[in-house]
Protein backbone atom coordinates (compact mmCIF):
# COMPACT_ATOMS: atom_id res chain seq x y z
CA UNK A 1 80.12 -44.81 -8.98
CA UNK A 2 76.95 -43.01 -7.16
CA UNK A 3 78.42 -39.83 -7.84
CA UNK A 4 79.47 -40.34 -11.47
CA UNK A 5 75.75 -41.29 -12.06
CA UNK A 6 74.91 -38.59 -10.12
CA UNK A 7 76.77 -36.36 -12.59
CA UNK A 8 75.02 -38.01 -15.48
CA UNK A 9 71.51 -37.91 -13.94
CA UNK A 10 72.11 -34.09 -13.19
CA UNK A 11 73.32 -33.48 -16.64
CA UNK A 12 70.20 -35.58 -18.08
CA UNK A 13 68.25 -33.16 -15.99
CA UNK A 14 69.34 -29.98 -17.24
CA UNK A 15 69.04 -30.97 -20.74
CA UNK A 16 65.71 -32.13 -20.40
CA UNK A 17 64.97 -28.95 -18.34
CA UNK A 18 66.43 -26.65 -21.12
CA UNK A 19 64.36 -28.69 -23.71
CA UNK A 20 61.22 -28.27 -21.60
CA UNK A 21 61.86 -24.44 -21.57
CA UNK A 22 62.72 -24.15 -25.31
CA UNK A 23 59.38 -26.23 -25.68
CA UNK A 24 57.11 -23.99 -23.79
CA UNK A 25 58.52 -20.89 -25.18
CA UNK A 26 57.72 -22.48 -28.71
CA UNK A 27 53.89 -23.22 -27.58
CA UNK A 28 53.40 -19.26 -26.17
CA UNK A 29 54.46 -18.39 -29.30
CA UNK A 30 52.40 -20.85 -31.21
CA UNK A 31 49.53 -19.55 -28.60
CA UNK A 32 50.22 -15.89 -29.30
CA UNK A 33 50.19 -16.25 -33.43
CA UNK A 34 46.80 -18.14 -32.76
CA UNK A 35 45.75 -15.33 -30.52
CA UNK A 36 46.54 -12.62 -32.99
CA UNK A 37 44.99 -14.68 -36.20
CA UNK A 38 41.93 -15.27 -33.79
CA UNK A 39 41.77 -11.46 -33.31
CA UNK A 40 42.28 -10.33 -36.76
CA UNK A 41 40.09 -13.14 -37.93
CA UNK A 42 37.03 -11.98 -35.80
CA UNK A 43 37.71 -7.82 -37.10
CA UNK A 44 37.70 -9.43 -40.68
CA UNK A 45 34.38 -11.05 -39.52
CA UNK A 46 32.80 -8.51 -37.70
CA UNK A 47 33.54 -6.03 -41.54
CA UNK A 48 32.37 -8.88 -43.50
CA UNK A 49 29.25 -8.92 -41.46
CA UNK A 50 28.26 -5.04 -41.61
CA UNK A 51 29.11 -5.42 -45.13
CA UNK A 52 26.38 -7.91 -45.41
CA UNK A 53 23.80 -6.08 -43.23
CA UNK A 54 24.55 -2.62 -45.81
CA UNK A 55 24.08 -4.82 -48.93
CA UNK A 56 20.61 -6.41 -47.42
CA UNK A 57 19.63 -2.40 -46.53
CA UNK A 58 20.63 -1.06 -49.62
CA UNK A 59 18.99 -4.46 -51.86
CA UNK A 60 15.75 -3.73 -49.43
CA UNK A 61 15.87 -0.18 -50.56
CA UNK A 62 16.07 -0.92 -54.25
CA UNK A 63 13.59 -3.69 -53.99
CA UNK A 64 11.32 -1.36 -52.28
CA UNK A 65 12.07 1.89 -55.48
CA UNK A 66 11.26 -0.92 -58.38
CA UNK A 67 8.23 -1.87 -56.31
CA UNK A 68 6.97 2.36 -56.47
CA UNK A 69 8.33 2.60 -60.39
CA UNK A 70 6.45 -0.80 -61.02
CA UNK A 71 3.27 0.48 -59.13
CA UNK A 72 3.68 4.15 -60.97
CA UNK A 73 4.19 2.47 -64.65
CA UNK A 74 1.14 0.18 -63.57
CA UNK A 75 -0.72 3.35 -63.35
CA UNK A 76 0.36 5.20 -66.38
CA UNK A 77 -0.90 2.33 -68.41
CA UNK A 78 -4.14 2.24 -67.05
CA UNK A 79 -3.86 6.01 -67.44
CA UNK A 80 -2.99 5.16 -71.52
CA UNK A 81 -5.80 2.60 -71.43
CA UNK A 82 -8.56 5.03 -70.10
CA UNK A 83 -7.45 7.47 -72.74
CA UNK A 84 -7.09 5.37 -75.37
CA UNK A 85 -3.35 5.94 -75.80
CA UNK A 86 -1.09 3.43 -77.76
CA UNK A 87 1.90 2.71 -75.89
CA UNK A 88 3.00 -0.91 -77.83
CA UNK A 89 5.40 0.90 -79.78
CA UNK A 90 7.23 1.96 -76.44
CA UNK A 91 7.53 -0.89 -74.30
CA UNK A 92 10.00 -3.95 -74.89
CA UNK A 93 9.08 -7.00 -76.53
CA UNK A 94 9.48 -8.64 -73.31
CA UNK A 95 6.97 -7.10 -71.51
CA UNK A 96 3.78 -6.28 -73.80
CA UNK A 97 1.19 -3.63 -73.03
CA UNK A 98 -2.22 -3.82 -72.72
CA UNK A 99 -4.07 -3.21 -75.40
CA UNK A 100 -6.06 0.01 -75.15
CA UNK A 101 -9.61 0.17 -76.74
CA UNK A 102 -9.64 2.40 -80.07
CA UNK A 103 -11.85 5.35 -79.43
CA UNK A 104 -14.69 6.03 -81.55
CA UNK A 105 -15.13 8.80 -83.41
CA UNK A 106 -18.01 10.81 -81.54
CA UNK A 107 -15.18 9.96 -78.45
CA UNK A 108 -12.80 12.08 -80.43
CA UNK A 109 -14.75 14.60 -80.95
CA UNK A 110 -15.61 15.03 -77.60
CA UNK A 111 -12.21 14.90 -76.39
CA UNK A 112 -11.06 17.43 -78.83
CA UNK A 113 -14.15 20.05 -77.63
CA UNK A 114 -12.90 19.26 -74.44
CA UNK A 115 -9.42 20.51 -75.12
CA UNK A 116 -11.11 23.24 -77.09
CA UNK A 117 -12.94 24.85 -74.43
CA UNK A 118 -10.36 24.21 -71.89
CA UNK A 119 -8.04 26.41 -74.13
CA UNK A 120 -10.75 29.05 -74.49
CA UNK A 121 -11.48 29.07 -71.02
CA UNK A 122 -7.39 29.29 -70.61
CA UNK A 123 -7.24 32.69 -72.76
CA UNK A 124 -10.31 34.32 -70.96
């Protein structure tokens, strides 16, 4: 009888041994799928990320060119305003001009002798 059982406990053994080994061959392979997702997880990240950091560079950029056009058209207006310039019919309802001061007519004149001597002086 002890070595019948013996048999039995052996064969008990070398089941559960094989199951054992089929078991930790299944977890290094569940290991090494979460190894490889974990790597191409974190390269996904890392492209993600210097995606990000070239959109804030190139969003700093074109925040920073509307801020020079907005300063330049800032300047032409005051330009238009100083020379008594209408501009209303050019800009966008949206966004209306300042109103320029109508120049008088001895202002005119002046501006237009101006132009007329700086042509004369031009041709001489």
């Amino acid at each position: 009888a002890w070595v019948a059982h013996s048999m039995v406990i052996k064969g008990a053994e070398r089941v559960l041994t094989n199951e054992a080994t089929g078991l930790r061959a299944s977890r290094e392979e569940v290991n090494k799928k979460r190894k490889l997702d974990q790597v191409s997880c974190g390269n996904e990240l890392r492209k993600l990320q210097r995606e990000l950091e070239q959109y804030h560079q190139d969003n700093t950029e074109a925040q920073k060119g509307v801020q020079e056009m907005e300063g330049e058209i800032k300047r032409l207006r005051e330009a238009c305003a100083e020379r008594g310039v209408v501009i209303t019919d050019l800009i966008p309802d949206d966004e209306p001009a300042e109103e320029a001061e109508p120049l008088s007519a001895t202002e005119m004149q002046k501006m237009a002798d101006a132009k007329d001597k700086g042509a004369a002086e031009a041709k001489a």
